[in-house]
N, C-alpha and C. Protein backbone atom coordinates (compact mmCIF):
# COMPACT_ATOMS: atom_id res chain seq x y z
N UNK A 1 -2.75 104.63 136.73
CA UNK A 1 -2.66 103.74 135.56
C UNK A 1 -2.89 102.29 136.00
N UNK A 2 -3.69 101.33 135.07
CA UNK A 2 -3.96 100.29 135.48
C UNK A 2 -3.33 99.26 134.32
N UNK A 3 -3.03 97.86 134.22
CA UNK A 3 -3.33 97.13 133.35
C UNK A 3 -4.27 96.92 132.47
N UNK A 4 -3.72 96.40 131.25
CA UNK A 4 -5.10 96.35 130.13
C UNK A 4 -5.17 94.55 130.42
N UNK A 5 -5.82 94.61 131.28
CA UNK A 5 -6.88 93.38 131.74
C UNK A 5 -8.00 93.15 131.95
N UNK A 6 -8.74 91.93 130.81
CA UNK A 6 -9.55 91.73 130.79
C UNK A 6 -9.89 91.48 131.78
N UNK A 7 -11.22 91.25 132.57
CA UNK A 7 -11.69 90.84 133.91
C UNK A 7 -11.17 88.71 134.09
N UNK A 8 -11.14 88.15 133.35
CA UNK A 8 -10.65 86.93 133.27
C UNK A 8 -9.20 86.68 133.57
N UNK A 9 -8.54 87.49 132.46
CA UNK A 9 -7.46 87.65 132.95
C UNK A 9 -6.56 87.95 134.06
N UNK A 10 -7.55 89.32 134.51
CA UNK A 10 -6.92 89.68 135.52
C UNK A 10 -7.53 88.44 137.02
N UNK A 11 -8.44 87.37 136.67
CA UNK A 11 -9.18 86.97 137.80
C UNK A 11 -7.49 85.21 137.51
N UNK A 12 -7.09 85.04 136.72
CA UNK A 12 -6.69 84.04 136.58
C UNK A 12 -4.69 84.42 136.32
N UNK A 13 -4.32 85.64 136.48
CA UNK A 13 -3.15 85.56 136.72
C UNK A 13 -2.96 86.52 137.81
N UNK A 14 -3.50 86.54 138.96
CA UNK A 14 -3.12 87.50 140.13
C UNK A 14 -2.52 86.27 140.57
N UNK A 15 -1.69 86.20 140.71
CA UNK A 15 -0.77 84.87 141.79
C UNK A 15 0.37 85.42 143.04
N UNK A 16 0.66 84.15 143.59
CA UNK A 16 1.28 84.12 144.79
C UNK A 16 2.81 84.59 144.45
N UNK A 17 2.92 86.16 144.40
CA UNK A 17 4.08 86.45 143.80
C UNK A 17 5.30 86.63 145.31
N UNK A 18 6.35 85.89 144.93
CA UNK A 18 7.47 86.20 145.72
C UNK A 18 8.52 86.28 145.71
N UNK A 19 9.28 85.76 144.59
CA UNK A 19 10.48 86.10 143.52
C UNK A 19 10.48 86.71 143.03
N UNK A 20 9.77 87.61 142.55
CA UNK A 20 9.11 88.71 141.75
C UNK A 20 8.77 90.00 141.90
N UNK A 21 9.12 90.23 143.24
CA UNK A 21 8.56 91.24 144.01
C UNK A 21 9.63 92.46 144.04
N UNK A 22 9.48 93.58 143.63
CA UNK A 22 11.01 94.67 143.18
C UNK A 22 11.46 94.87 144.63
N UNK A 23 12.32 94.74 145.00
CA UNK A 23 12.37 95.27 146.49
C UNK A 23 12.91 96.27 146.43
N UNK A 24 13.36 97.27 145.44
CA UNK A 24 14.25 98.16 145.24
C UNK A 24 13.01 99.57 145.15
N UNK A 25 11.79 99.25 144.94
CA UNK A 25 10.78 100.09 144.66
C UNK A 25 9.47 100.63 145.43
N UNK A 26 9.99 101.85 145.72
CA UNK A 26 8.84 101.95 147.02
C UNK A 26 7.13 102.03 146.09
N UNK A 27 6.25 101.89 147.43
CA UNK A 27 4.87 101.64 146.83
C UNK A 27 4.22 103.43 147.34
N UNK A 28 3.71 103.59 146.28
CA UNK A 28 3.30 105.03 146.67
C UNK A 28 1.75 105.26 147.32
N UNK A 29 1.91 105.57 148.16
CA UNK A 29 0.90 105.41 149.68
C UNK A 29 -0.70 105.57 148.45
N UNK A 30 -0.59 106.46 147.51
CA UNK A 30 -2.24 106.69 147.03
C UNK A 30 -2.26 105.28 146.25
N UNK A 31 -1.18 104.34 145.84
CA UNK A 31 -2.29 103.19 145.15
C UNK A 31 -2.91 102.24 146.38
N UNK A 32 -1.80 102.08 147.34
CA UNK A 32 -2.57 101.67 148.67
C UNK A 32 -4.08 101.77 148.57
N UNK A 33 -3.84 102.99 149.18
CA UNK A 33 -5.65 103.70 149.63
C UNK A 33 -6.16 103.65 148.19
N UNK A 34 -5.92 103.54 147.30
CA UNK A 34 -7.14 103.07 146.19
C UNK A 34 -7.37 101.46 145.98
N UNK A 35 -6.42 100.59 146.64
CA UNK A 35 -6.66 99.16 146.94
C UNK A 35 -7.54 99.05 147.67
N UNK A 36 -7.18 99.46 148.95
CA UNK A 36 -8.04 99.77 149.86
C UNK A 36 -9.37 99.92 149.84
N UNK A 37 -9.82 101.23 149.12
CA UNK A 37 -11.20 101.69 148.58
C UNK A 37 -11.91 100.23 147.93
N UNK A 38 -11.46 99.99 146.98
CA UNK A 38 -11.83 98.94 146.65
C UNK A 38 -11.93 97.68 147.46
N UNK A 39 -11.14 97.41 148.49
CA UNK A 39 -11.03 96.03 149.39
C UNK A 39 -13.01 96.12 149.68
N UNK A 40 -12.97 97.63 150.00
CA UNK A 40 -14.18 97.74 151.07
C UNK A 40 -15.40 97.61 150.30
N UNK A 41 -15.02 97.30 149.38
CA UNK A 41 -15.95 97.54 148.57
C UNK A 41 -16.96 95.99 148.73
N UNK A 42 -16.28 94.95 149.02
CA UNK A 42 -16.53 93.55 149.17
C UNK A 42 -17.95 93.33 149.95
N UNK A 43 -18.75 92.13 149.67
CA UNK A 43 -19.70 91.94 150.20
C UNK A 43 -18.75 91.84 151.72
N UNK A 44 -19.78 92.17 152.76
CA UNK A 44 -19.69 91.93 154.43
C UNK A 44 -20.86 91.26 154.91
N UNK A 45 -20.93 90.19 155.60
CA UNK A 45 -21.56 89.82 156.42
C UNK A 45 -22.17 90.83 157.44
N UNK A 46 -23.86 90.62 156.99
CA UNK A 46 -25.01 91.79 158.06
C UNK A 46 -23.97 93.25 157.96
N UNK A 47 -23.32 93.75 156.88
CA UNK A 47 -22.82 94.98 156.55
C UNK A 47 -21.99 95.40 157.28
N UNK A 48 -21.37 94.75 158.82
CA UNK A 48 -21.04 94.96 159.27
C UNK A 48 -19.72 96.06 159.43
N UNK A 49 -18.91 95.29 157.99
CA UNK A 49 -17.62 96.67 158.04
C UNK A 49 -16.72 96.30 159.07
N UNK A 50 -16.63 95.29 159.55
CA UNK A 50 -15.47 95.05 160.56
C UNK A 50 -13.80 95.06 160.23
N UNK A 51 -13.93 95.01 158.76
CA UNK A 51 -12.71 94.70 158.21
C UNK A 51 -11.38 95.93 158.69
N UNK A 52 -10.29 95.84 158.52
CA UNK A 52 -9.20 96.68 158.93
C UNK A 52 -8.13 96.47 158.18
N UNK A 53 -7.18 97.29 157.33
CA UNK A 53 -5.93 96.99 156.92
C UNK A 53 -4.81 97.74 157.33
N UNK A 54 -3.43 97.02 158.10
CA UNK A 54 -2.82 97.79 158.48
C UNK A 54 -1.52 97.77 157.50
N UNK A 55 -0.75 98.76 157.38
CA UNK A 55 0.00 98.83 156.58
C UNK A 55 1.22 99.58 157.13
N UNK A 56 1.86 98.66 156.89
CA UNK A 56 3.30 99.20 157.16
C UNK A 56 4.46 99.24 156.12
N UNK A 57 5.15 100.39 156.25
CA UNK A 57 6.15 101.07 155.28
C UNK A 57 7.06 101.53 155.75
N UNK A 58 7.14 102.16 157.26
CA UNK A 58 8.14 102.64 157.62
C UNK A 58 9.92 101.71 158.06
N UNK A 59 10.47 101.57 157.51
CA UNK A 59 11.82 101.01 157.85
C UNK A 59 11.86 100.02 158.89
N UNK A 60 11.97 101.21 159.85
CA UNK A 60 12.15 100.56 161.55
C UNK A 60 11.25 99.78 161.64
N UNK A 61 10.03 99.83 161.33
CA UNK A 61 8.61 98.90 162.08
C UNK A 61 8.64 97.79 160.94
N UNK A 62 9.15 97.91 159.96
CA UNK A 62 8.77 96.58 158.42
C UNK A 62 10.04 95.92 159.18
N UNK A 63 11.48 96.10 159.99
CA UNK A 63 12.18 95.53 160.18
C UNK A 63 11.58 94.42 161.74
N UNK A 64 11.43 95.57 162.09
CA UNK A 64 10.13 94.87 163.37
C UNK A 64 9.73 93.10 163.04
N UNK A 65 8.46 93.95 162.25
CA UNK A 65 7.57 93.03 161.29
C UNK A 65 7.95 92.00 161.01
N UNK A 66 9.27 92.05 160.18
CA UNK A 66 10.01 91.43 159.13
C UNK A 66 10.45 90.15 160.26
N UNK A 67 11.07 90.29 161.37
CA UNK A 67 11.58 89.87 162.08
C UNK A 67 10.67 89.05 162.86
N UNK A 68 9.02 89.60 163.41
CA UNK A 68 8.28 88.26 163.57
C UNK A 68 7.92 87.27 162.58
N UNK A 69 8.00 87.60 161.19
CA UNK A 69 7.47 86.72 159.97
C UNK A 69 8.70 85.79 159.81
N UNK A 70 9.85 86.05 160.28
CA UNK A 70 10.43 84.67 159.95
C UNK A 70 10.46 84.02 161.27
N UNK A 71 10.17 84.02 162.59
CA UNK A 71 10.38 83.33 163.54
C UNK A 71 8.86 82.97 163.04
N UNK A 72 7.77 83.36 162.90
CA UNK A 72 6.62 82.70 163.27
C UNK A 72 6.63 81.49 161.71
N UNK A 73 7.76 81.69 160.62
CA UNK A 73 7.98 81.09 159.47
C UNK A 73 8.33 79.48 160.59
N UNK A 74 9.16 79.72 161.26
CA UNK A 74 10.40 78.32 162.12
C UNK A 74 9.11 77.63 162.33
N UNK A 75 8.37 78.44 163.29
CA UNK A 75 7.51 77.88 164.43
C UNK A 75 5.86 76.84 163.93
N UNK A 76 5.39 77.61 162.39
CA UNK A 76 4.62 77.06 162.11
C UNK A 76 4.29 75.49 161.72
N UNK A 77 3.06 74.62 161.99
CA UNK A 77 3.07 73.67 161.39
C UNK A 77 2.01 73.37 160.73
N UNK A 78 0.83 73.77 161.16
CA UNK A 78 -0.21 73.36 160.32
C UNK A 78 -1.27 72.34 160.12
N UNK A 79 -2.16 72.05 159.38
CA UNK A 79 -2.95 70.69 159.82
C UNK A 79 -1.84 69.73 159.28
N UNK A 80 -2.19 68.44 159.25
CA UNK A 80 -1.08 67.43 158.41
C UNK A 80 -1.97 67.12 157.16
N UNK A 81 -0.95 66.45 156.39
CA UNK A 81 -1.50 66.85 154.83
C UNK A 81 -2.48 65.02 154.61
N UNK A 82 -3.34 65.14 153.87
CA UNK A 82 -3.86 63.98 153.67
C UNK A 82 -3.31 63.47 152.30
N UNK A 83 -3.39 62.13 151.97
CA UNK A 83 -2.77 61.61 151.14
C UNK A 83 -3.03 62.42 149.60
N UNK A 84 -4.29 62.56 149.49
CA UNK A 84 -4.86 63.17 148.55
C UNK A 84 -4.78 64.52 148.40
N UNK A 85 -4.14 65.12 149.58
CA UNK A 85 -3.46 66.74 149.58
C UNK A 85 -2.26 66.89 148.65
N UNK A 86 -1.03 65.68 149.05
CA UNK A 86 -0.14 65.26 148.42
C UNK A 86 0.00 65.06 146.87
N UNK A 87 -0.81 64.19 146.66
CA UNK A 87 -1.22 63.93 145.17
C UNK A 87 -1.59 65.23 144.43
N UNK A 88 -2.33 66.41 144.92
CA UNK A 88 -2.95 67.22 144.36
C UNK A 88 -1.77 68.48 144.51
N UNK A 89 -0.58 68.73 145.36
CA UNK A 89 0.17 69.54 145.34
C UNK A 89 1.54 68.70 144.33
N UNK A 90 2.09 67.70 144.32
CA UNK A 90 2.94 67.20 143.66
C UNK A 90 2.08 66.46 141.58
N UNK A 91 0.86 67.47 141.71
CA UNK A 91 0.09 67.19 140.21
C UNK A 91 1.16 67.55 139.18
N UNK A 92 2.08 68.58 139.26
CA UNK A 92 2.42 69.13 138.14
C UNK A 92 3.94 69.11 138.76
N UNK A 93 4.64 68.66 138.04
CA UNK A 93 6.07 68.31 138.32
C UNK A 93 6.67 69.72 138.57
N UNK A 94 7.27 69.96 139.31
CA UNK A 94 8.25 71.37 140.05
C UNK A 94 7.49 72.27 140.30
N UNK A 95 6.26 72.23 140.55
CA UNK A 95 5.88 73.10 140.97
C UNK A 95 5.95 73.31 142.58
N UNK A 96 5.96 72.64 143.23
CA UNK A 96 6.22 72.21 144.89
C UNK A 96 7.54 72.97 145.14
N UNK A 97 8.32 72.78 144.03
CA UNK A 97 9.89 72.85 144.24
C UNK A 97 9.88 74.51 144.14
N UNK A 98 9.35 74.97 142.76
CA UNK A 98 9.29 76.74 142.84
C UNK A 98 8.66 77.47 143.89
N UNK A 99 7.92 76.66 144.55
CA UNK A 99 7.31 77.10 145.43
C UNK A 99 8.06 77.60 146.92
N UNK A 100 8.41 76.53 147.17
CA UNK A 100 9.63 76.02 148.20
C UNK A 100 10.66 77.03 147.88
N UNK A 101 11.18 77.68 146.87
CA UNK A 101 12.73 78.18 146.65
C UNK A 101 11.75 79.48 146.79
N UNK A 102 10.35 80.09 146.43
CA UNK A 102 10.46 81.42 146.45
C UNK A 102 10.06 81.74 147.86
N UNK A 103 9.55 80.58 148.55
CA UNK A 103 9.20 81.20 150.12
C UNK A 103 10.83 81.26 150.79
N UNK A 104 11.43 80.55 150.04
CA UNK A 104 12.93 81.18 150.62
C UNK A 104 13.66 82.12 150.37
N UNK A 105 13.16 82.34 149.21
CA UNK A 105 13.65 83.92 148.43
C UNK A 105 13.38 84.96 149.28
N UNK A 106 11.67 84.75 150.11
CA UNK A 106 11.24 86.05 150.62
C UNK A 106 11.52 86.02 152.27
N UNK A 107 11.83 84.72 152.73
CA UNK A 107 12.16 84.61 154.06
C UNK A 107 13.38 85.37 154.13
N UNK A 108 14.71 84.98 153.22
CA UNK A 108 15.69 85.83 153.14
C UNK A 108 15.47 87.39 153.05
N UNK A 109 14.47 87.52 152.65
CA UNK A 109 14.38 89.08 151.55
C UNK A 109 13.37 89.93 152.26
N UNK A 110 12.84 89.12 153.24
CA UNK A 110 11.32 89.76 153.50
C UNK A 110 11.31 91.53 154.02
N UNK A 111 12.87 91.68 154.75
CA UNK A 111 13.15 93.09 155.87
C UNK A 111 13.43 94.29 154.38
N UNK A 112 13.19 93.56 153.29
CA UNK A 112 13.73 94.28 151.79
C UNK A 112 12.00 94.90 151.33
N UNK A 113 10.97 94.01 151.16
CA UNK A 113 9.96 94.00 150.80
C UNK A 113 9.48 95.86 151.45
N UNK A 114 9.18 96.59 150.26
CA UNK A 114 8.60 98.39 150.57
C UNK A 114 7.27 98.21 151.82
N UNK A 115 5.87 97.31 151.48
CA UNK A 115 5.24 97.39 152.37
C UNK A 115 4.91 96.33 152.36
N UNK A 116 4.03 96.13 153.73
CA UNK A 116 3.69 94.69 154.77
C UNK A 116 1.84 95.62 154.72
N UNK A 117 0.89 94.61 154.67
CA UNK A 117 -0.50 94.44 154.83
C UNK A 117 -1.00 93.29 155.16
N UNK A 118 -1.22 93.80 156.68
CA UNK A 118 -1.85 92.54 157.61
C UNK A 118 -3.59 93.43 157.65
N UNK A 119 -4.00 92.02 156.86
CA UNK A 119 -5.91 92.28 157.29
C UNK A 119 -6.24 92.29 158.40
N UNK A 120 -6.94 93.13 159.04
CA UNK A 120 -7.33 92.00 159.86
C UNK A 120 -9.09 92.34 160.50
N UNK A 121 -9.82 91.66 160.81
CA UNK A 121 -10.80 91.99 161.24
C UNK A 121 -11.06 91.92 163.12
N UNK A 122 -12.38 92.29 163.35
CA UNK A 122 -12.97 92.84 164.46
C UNK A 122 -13.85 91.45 164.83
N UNK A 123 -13.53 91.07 166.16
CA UNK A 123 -13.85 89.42 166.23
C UNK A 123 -13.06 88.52 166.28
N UNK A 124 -12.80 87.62 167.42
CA UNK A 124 -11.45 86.72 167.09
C UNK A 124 -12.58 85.18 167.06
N UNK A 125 -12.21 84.19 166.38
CA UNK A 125 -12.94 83.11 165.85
C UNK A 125 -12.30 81.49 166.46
N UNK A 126 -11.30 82.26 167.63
CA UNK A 126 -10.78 80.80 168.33
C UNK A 126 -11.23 79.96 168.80
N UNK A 127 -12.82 80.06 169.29
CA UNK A 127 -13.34 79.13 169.82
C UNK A 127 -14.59 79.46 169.64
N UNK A 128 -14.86 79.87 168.11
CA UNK A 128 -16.34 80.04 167.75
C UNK A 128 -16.78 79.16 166.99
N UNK A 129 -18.02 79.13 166.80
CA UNK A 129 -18.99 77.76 166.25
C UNK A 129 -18.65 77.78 164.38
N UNK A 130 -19.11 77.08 163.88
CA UNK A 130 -18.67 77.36 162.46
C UNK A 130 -19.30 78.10 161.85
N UNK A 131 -20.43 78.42 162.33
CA UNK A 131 -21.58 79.26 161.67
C UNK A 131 -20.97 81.07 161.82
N UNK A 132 -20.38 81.47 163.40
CA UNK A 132 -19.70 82.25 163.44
C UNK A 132 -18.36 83.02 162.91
N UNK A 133 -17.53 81.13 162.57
CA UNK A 133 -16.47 81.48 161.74
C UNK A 133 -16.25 82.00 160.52
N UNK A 134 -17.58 81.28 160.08
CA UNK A 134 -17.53 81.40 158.34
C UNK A 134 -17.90 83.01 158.00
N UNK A 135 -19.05 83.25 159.03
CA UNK A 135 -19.33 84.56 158.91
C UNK A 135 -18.29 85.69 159.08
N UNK A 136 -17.18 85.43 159.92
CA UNK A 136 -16.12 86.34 160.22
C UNK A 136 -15.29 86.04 158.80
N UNK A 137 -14.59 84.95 158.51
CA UNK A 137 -13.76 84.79 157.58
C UNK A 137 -14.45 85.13 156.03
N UNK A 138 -15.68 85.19 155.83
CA UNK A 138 -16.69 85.59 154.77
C UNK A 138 -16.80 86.72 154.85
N UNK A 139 -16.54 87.50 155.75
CA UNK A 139 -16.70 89.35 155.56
C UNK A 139 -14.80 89.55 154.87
N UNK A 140 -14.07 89.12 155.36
CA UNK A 140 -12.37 89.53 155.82
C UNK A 140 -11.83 89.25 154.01
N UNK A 141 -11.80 87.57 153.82
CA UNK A 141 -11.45 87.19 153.02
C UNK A 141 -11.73 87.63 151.49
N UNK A 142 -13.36 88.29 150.94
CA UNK A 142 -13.64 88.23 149.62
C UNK A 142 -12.88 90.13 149.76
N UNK A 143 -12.74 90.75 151.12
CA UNK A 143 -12.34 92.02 150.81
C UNK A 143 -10.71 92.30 150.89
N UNK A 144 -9.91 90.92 151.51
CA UNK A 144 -8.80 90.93 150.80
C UNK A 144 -8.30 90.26 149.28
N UNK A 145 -9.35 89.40 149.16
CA UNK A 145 -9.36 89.03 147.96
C UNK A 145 -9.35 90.59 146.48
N UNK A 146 -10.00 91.09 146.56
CA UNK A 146 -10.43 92.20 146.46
C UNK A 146 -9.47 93.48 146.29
N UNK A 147 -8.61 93.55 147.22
CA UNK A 147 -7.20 94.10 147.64
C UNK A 147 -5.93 93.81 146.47
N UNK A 148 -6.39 91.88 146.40
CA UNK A 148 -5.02 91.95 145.92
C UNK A 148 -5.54 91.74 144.28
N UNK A 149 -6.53 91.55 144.29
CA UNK A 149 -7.10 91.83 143.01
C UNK A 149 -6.69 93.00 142.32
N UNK A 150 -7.29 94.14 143.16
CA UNK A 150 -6.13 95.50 142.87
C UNK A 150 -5.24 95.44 142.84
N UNK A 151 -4.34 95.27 143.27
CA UNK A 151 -2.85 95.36 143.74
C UNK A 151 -2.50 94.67 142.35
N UNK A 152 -3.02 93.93 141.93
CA UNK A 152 -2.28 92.97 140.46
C UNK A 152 -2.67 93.65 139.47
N UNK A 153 -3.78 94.55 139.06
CA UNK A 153 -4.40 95.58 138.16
C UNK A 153 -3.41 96.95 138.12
N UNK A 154 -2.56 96.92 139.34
CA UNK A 154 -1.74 98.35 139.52
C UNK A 154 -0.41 97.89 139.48
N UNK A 155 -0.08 96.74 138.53
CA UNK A 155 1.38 96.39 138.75
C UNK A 155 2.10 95.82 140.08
N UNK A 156 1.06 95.66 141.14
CA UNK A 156 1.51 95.10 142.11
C UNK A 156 1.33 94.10 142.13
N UNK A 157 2.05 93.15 143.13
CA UNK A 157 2.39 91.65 143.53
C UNK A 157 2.36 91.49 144.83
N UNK A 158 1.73 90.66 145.45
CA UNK A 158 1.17 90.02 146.84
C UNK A 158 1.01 88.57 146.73
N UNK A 159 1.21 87.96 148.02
CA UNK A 159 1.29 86.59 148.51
C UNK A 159 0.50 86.50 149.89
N UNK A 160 -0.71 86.29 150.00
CA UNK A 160 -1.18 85.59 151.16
C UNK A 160 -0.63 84.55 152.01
N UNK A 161 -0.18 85.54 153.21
CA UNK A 161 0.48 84.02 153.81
C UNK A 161 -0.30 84.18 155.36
N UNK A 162 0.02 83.07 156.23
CA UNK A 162 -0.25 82.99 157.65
C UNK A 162 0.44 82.81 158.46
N UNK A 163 1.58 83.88 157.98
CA UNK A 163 2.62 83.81 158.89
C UNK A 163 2.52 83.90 160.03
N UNK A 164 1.80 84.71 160.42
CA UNK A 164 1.59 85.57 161.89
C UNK A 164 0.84 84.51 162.30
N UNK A 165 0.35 83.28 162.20
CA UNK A 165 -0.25 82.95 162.61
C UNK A 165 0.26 82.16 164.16
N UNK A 166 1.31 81.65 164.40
CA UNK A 166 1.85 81.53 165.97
C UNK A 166 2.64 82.64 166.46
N UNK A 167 2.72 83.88 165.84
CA UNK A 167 3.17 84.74 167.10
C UNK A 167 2.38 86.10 166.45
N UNK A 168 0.81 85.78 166.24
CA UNK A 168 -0.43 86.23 165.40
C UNK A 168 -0.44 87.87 167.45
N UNK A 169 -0.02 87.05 168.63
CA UNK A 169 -0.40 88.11 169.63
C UNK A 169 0.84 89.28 169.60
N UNK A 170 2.07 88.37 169.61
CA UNK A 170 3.02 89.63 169.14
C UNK A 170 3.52 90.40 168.24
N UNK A 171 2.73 89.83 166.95
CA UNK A 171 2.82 90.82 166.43
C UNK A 171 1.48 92.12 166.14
N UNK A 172 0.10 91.35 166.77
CA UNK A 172 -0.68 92.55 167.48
C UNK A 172 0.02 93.42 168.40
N UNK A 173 0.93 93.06 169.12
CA UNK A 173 1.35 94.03 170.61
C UNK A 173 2.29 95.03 169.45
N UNK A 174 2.93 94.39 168.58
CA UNK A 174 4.13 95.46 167.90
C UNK A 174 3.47 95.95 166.94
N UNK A 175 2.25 95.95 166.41
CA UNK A 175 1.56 96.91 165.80
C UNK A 175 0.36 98.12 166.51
N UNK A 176 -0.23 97.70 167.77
CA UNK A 176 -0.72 98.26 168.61
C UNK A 176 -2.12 97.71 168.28
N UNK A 177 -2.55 96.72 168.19
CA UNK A 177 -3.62 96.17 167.78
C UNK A 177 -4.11 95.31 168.80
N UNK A 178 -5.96 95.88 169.06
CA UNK A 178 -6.17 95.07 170.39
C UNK A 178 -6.19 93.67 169.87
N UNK A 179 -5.83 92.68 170.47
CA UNK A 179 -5.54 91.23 170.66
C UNK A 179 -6.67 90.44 170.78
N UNK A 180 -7.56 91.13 172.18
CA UNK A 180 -8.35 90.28 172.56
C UNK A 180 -9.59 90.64 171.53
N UNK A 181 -9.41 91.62 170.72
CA UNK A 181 -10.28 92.02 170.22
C UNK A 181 -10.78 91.85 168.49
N UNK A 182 -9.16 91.96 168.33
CA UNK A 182 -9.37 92.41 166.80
C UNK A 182 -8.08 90.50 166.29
N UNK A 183 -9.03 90.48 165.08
CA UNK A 183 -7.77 89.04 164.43
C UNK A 183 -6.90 89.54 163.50
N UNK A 184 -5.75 89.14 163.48
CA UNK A 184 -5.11 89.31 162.28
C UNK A 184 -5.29 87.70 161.43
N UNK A 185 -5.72 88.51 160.03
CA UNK A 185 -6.40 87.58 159.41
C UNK A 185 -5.27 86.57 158.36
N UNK A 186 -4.01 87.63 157.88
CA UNK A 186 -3.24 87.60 157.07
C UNK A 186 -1.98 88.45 156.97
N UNK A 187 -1.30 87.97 156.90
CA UNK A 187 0.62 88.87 156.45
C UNK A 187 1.18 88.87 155.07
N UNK A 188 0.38 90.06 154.13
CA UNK A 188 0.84 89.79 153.20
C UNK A 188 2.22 90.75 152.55
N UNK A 189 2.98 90.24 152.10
CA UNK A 189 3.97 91.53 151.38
C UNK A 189 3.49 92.30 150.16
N UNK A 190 4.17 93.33 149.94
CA UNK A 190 3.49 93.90 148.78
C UNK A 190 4.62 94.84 147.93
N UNK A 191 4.59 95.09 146.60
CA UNK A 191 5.48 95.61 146.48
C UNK A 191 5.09 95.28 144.55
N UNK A 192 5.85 96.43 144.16
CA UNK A 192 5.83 96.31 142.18
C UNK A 192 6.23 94.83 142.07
N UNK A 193 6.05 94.43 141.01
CA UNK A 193 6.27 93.11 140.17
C UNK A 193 7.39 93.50 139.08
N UNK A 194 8.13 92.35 139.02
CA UNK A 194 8.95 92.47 137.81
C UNK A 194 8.46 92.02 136.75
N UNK A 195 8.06 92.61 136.22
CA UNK A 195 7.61 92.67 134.89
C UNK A 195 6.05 92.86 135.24
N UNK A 196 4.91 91.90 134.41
CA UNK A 196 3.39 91.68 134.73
C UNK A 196 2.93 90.71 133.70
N UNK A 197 3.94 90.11 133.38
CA UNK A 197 3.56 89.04 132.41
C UNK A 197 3.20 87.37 133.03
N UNK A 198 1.91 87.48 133.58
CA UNK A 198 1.75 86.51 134.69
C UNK A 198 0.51 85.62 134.01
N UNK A 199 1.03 84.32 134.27
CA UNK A 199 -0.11 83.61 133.67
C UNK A 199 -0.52 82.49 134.21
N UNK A 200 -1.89 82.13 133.88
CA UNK A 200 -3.17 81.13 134.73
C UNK A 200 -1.90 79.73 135.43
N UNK A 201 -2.14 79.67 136.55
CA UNK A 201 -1.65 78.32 137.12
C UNK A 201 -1.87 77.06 136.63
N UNK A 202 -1.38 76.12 136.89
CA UNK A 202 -1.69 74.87 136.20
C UNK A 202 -2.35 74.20 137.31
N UNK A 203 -3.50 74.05 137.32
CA UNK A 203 -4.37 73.06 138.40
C UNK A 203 -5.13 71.79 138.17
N UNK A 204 -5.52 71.22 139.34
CA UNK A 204 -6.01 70.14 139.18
C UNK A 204 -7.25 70.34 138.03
N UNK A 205 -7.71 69.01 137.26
CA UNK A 205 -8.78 68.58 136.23
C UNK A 205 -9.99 69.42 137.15
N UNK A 206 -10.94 70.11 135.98
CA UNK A 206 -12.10 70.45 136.22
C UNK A 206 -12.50 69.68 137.12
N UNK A 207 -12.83 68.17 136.21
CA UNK A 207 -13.74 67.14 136.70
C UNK A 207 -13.19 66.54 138.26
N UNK A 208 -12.41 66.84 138.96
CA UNK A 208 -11.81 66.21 139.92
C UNK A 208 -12.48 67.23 141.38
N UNK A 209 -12.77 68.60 141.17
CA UNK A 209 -13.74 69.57 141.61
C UNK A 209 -14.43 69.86 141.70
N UNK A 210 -15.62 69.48 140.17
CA UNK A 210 -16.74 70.14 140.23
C UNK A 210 -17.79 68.72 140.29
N UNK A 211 -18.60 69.40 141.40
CA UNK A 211 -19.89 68.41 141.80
C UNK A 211 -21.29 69.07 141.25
N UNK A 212 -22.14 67.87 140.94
CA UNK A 212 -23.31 68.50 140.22
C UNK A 212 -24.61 68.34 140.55
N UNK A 213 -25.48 68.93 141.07
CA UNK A 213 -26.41 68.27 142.04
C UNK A 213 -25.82 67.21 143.17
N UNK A 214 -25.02 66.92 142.91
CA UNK A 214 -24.59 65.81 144.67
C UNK A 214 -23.20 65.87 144.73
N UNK A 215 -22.43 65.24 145.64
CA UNK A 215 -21.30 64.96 145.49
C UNK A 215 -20.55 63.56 144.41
């Protein structure tokens, strides 16, 4: 069973769900693999197919998991924000603030969350040219995009995060994933939604985005 969503709809309320997320409700392994089916479905760069999703459900290993996503939560920092980053995240009054309380909701909650889906692809991009990068992150990205596209059509709720991204090697070693080989692209949670009554974000002005013939 899917949502009765229009294709708009469903393209403008899949959001960054994390307060929202049932933790009381397991995810039943066949909508997975029909996310899945669909992830792959995504354009790939030269067809390649490098893409990978690992998924974890079992107790012991989501506690694992659970347990690098909030240390690599402490450790992260990130680029620094430009003035005009600022302006464009503090646009709409509390929204910064809901934001802030639900990544704490799930930092608390995360060892609760039914399953964990880390993308990840074949190729690591640490010290590749941009032409290389884009091509790796251009196969990975439109087929998790894709994923959680599903996942919001099936009553599910997901949050792209980069958690893993400073202890991105240990938690390859605690999933069994070659390192030198393969990236983890993303740590996302997953799990039913409370309720599905989700609607378009409030974002910056058209005109503040869109360029027309030039910049």
């Amino acid at each position: 069973m899917t949502l009765e969503l229009t294709p708009d709809e469903l393209l403008s309320t899949t959001r960054a769900v994390r307060k929202r997320l049932d933790l009381d409700r397991p995810v039943p392994r066949t909508l997975i693999e029909e996310c899945v089916d669909l992830a792959t479905q995504a354009p790939t760069g030269r067809n390649r197919q490098r893409w990978h999703f690992v998924v974890v459900t079992d107790p012991q290993r989501r506690r694992v998991v659970g347990d690098v996503f909030r240390r690599a939560l402490t450790t992260a920092s990130g680029q620094p924000l430009t003035e005009r980053d600022v302006q464009r995240m503090y646009a709409h009054p509390g929204s910064m603030e809901r934001i802030s309380d639900g990544l704490r909701h799930l930092y608390e909650n995360v060892h609760r969350v039914p399953a964990f889906v880390i993308p990840a692809i074949e190729g690591r991009t640490d010290h590749a040219s941009v032409l290389d990068q884009s091509g790796t992150w251009g196969s990975i990205l439109p087929a998790v995009w894709s994923f959680m596209l599903a996942a919001r059509a099936r009553g599910l709720g997901t949050v792209w995060t980069t958690a893993q991204g400073p202890l991105e090697e240990e938690l390859a070693d605690a999933l069994g994933v070659p390192y030198e080989e393969v990236m983890l692209a993303a740590f996302i949670p997953l799990a039913f939604t409370l309720g599905t009554d989700f609607k378009p974000a409030r974002r910056v002005p058209r005109d503040q985005v869109l360029h027309w013939d030039r910049w």
